[in-house]
Protein backbone atom coordinates (compact mmCIF):
# COMPACT_ATOMS: atom_id res chain seq x y z
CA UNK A 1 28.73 64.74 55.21
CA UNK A 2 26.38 62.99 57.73
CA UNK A 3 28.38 63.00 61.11
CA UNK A 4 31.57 63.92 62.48
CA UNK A 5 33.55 63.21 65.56
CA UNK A 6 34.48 65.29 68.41
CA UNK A 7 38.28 65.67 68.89
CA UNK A 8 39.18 63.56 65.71
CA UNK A 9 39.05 64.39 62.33
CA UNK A 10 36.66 61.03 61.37
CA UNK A 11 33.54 61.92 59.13
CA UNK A 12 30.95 59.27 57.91
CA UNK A 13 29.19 60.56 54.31
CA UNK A 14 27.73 58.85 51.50
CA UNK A 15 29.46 58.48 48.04
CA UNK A 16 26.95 58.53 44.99
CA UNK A 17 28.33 56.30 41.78
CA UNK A 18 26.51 55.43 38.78
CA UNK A 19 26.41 51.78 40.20
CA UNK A 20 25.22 52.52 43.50
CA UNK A 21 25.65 55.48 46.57
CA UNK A 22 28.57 54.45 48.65
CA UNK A 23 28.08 54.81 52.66
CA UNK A 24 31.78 55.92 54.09
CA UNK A 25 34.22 55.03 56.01
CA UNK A 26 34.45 52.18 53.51
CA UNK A 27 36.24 49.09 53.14
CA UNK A 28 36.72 47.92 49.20
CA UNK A 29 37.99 44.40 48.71
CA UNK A 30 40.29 43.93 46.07
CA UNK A 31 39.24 42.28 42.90
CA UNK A 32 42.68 42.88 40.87
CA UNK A 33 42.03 40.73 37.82
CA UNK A 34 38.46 41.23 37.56
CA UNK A 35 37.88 39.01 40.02
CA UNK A 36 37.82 39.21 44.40
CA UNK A 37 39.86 35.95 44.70
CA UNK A 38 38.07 32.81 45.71
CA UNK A 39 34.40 34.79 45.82
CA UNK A 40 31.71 35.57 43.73
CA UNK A 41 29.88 38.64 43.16
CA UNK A 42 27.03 37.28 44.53
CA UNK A 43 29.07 36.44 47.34
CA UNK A 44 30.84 39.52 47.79
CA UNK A 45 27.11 41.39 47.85
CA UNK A 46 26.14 38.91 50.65
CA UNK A 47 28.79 39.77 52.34
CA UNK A 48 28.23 43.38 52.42
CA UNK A 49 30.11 44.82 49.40
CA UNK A 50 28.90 47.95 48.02
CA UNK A 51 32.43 48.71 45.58
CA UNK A 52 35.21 46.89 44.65
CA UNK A 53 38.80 47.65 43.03
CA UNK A 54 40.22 46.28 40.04
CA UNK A 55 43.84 47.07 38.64
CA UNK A 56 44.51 48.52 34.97
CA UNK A 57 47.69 47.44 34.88
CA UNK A 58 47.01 43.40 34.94
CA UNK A 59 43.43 43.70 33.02
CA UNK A 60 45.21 45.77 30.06
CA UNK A 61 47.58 42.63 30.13
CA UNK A 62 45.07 40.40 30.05
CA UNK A 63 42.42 39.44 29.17
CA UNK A 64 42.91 43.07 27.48
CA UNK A 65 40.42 46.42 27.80
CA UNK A 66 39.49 45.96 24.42
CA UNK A 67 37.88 42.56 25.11
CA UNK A 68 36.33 43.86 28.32
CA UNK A 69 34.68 47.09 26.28
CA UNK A 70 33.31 44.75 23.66
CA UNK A 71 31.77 42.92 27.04
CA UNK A 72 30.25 45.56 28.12
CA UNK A 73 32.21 46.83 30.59
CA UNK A 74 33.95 45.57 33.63
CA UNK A 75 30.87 45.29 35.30
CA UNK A 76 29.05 43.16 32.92
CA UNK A 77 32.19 41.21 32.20
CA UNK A 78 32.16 40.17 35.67
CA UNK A 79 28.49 40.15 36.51
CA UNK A 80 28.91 42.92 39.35
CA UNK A 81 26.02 45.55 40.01
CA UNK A 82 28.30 47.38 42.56
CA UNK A 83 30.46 50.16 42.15
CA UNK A 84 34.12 49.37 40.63
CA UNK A 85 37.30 51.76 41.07
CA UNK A 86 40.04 50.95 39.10
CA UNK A 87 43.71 51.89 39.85
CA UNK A 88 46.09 52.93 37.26
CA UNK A 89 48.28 50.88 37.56
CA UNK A 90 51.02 52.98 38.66
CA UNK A 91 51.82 51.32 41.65
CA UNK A 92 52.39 48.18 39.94
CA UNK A 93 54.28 49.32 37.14
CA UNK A 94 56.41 51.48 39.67
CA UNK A 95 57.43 48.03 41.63
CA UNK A 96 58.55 45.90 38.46
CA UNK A 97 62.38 46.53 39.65
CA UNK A 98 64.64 45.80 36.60
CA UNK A 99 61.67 45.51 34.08
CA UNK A 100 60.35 49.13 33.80
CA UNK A 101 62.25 52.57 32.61
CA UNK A 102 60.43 55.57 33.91
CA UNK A 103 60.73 58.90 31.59
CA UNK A 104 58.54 61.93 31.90
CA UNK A 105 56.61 60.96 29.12
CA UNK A 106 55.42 57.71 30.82
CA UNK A 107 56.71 53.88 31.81
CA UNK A 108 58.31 51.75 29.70
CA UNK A 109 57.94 48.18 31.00
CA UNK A 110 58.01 44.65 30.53
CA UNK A 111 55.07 42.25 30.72
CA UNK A 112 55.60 40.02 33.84
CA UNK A 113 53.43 37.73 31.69
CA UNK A 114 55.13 36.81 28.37
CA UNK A 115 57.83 39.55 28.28
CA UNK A 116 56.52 41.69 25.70
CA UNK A 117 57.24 45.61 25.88
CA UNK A 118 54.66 48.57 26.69
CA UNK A 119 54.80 51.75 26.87
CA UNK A 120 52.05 53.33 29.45
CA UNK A 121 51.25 57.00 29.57
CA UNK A 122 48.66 59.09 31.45
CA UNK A 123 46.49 59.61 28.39
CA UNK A 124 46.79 55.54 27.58
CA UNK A 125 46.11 54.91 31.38
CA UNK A 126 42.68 57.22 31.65
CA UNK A 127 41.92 55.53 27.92
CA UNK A 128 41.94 51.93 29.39
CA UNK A 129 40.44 52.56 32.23
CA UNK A 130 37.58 54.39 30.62
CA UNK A 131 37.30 51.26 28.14
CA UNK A 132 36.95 49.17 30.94
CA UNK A 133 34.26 51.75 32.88
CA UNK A 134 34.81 52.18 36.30
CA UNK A 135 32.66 53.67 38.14
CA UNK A 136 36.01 55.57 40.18
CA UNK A 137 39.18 55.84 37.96
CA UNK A 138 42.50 56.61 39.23
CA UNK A 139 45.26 59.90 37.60
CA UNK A 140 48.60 57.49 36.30
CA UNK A 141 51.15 58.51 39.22
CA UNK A 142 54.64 57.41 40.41
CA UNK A 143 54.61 55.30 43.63
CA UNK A 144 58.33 55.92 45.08
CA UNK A 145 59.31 52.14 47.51
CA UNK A 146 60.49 52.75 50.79
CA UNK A 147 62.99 53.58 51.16
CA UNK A 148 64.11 56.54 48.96
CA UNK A 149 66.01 59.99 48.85
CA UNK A 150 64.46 62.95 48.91
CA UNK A 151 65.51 64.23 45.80
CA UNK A 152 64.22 61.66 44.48
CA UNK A 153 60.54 61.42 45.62
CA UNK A 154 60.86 65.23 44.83
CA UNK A 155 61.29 64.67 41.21
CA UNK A 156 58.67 61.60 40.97
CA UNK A 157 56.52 64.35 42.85
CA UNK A 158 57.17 66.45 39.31
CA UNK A 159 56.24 63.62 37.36
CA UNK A 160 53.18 62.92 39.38
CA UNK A 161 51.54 66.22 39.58
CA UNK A 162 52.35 66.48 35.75
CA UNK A 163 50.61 63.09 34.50
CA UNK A 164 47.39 64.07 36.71
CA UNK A 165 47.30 67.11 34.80
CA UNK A 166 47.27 64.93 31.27
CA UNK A 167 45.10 62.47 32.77
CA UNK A 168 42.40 65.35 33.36
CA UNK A 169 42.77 66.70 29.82
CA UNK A 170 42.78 63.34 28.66
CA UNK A 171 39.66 62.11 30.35
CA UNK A 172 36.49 62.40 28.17
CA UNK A 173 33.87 59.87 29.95
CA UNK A 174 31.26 62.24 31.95
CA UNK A 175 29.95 58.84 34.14
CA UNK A 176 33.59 58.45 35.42
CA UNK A 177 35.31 60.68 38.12
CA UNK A 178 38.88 60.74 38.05
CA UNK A 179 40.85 60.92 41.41
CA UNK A 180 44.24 62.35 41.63
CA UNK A 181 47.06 60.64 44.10
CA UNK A 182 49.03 62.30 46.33
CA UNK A 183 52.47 61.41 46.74
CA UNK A 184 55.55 62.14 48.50
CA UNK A 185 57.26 59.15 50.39
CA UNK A 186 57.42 59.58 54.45
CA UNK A 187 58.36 63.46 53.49
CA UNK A 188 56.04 66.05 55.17
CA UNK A 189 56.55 68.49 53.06
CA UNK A 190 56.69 66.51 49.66
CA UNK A 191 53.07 65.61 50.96
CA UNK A 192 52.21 69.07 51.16
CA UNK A 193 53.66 70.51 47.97
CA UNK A 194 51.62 67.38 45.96
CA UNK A 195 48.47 67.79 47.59
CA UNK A 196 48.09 71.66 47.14
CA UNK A 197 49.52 70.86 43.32
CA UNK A 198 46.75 68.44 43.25
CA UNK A 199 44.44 70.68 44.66
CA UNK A 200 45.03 73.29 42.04
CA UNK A 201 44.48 71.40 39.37
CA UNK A 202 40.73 69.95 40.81
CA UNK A 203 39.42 66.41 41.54
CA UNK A 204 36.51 65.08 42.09
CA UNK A 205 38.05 63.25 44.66
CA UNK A 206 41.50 62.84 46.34
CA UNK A 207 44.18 59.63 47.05
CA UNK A 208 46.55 59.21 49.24
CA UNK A 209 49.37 56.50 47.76
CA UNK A 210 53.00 55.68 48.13
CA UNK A 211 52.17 54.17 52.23
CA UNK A 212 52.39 50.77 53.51
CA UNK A 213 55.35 50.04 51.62
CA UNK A 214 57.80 49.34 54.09
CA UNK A 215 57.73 52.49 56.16
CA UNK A 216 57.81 52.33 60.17
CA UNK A 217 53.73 53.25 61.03
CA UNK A 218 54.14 56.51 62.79
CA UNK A 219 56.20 57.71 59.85
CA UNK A 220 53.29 56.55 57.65
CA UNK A 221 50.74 58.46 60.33
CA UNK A 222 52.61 61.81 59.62
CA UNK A 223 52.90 61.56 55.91
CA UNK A 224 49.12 60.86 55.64
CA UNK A 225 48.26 64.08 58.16
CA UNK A 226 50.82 66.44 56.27
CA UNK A 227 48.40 65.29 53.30
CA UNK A 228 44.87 65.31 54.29
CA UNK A 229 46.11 68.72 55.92
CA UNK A 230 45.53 70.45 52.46
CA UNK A 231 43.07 68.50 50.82
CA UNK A 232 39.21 69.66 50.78
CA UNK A 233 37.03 68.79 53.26
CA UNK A 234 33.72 68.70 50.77
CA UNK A 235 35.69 65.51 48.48
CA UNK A 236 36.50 62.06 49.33
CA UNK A 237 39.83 60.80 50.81
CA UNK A 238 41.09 57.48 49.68
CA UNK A 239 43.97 55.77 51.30
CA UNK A 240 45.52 53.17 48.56
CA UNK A 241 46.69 49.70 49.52
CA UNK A 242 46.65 50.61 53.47
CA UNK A 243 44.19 48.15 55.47
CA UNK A 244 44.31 46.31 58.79
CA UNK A 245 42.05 46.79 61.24
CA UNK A 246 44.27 48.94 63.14
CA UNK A 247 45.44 51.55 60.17
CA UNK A 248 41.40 51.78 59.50
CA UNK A 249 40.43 53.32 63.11
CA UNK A 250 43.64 55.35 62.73
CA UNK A 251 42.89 56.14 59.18
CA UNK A 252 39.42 57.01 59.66
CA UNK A 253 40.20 59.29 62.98
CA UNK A 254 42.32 61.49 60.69
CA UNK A 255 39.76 61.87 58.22
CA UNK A 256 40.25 58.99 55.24
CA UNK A 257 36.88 57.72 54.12
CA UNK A 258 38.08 54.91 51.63
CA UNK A 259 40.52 51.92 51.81
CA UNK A 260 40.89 48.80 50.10
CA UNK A 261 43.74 46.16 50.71
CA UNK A 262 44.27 42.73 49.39
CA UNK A 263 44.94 41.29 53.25
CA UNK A 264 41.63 39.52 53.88
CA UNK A 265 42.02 36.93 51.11
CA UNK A 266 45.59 36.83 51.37
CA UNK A 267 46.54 35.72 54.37
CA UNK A 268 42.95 33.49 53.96
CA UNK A 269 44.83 31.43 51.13
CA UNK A 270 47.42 30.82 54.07
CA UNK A 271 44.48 29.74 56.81
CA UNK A 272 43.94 32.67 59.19
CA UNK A 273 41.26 34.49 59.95
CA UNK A 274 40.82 38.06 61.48
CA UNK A 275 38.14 37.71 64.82
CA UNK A 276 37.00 40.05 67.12
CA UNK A 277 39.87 38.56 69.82
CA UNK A 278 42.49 39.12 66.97
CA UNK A 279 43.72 37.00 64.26
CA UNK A 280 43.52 32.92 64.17
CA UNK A 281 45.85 31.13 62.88
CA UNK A 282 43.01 28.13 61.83
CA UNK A 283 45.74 25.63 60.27
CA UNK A 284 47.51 25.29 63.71
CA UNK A 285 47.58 22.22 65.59
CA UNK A 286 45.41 23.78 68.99
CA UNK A 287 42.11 23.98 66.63
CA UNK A 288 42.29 20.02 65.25
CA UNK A 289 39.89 19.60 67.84
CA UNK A 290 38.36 22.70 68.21
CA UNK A 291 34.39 22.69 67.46
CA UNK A 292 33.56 26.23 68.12
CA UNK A 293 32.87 28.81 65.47
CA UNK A 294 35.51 30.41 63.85
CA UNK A 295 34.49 33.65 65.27
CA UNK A 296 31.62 33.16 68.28
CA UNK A 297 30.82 37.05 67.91
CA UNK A 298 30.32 37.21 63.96
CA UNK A 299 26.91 36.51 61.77
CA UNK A 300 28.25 35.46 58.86
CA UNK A 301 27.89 32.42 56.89
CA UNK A 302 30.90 31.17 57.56
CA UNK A 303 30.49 31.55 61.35
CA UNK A 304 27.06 30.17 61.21
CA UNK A 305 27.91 26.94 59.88
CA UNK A 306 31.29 25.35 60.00
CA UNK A 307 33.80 25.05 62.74
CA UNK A 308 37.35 25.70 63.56
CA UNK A 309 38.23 21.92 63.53
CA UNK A 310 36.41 21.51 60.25
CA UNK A 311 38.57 24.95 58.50
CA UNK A 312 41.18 23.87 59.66
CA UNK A 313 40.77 20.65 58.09
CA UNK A 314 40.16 22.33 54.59
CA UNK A 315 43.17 23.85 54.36
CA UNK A 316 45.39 21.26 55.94
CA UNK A 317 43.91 18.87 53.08
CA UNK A 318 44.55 21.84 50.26
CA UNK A 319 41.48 21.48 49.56
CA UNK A 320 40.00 24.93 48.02
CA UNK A 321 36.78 25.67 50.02
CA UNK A 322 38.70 26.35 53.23
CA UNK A 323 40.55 29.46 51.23
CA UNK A 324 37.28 30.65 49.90
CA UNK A 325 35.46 30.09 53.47
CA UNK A 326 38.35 31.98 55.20
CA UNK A 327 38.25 34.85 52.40
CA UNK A 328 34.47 34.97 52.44
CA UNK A 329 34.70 35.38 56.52
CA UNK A 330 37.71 37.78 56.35
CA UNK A 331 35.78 40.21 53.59
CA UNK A 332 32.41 40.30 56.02
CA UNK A 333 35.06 40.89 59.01
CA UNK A 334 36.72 43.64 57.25
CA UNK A 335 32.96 45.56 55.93
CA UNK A 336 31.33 44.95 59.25
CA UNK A 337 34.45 46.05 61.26
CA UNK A 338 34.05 49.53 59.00
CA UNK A 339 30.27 49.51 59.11
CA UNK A 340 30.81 49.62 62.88
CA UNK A 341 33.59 52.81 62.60
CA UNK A 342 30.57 54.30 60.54
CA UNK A 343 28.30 53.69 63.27
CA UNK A 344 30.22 54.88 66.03
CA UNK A 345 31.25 58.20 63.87
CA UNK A 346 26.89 58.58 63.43
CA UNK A 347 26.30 57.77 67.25
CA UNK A 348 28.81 59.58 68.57
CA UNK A 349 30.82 57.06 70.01
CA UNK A 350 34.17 56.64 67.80
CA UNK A 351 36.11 58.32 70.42
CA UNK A 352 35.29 55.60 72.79
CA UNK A 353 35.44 53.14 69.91
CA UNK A 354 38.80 54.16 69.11
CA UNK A 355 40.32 53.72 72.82
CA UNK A 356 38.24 50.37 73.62
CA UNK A 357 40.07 49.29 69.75
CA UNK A 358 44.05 50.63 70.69
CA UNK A 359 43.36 48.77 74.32
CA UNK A 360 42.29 45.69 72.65
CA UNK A 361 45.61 45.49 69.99
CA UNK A 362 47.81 48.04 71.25
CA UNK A 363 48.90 51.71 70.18
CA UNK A 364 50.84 50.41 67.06
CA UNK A 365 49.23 47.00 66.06
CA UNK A 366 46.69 45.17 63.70
């Protein structure tokens, strides 16, 4: 731990990997299939990226773990030096409605790909993800949708705390540390019983999943507190899948130090941008004429060189530079905008960060 701030629970520390040490808060942009979408790596290290995530679930699908071990690896199968942390694909198995059977054994599912049937269990989960070697691998969990009963999240809760138990036994790779996730829906005290369940067991490090999945944002705000509440201050804090500007200051104030988040290329693919002023909508009519830079207060390549007017022209025309262009800018945005937390944390100044950020986009915003 290098720095906290007064009257928040916000922390800035440094995460060592095998691939690299990690400076926190950090923002990880999210290579799924092996790949940050529209970038390369030597893009995504010009822009500022120090880890990224990739998903078990869609590389055990294809191109297959076993062809990625004989590669070498994740990292030399995709010619990145960085960090990698891999999720276990719970979450995606978890939202294949009408395809998947969950038992307490595992998830039976069905490729979304060519239909064929798996069977994934915590042991198989911590085995791919070891054959693909991630730096950060991730306990097999149940990720309830929003909304659902208590009862239920209770007994996917069970399941949860069960699986990270045979993930841990399971795990045999000494270069690899194994998070466990902490579930329990928008439920305070679900949140509470998994973390201390979690806690008991032992991590290395600690998630926080099962948020930004359709829940109102101050219900999300109290399940995450009712979690961090019982987790240990000396281990990292990563909240899965959660990342707009907005839940990052408000994240990072209640003491998260990792988030990743598919947004910045996402909603590049569609032609906006995230700025300092907010977001820009680039494919809209106002900037046909519009010669500024896409964002007058930001360095990066992108900003340097090409204009609204000309973006906007890109991805009118379909033609793909204007996606990568807008996810190249939207990555930098989203490390520099965390870089800065991480400075204000060091300096002392998040507090005043934090209030200049809500008056900017509001108490509940992005």
């Amino acid at each position: 731990m290098e720095a906290t701030a007064d009257g928040t629970k916000a922390r800035a520390g440094v995460l060592t990997t095998p691939h690299g040490v990690i400076e926190t808060p950090v923002f990880m942009p999210v290579g799924t299939q092996g790949t940050v979408k529209g970038l390369s790596s030597r893009e995504l290290t010009q822009a500022g990226a120090g880890i990224i995530l990739a998903n078990t679930y869609h590389l055990y699908l294809r191109p297959g773990h076993e062809v990625i071990r004989e590669a070498g690896g994740l990292h030399a199968f995709m010619n990145w030096s960085g960090g990698i942390l891999t999720d276990s694909g719970g979450f995606q198995v978890a939202s294949l409605a009408g395809l998947r059977e969950i038992t307490e054994d595992g998830v039976k599912f069905t490729s979304h790909i060519d239909g064929s049937t798996h069977f994934l269990r915590p042991e198989a989960a911590v085995a791919i993800q070891e054959a693909l070697g991630a730096d950060i691998i991730m306990a097999f969990d149940e990720c309830v949708r929003y909304p659902a009963s208590y009862d239920y999240v209770k007994a996917a809760n069970m399941r949860t705390v069960k699986w990270a138990g045979r993930c841990k036994e399971a795990k045999s790779r000494e270069d690899q540390a194994l998070f466990g996730i902490v579930q329990g829906g928008v439920f305070p005290d679900l949140r509470e019983e998994s973390a201390k369940a979690l806690v008991r067991i032992g991590f290395p490090g600690y998630a926080i999943g099962g948020l930004s999945v359709g829940e109102p944002k101050d219900e999300m705000l109290v399940a995450l507190e009712s979690a961090i509440a019982h987790l240990p201050e000396d281990k990292p804090r990563y909240l899965m899948g959660v990342g707009t500007p907005w839940d990052f200051v408000e994240g990072v104030a209640r003491g998260v130090d990792m988030f990743d988040c598919v947004l910045p290329t996402r909603i590049a693919r569609h032609g906006t941008a995230f700025t300092a002023a907010g977001k820009v909508i680039v494919r809209d009519k106002p900037y046909e004429r519009d010669f500024s830079p896409l964002d007058p207060l930001c360095d990066c390549m992108v900003c340097r060189n090409y204009t609204r007017a000309y973006l906007r022209h890109l991805i009118r025309a379909k033609e793909m530079l204007g996606a990568r262009l807008l996810s190249y800018h939207n990555v930098y945005f989203f490390i520099k905008f965390m870089r800065d937390i991480r400075n204000a944390i060091v300096n002392g100044t998040f507090p005043q960060f934090r209030e200049d950020f809500l008056r900017l986009c509001g108490t509940i915003g992005e």
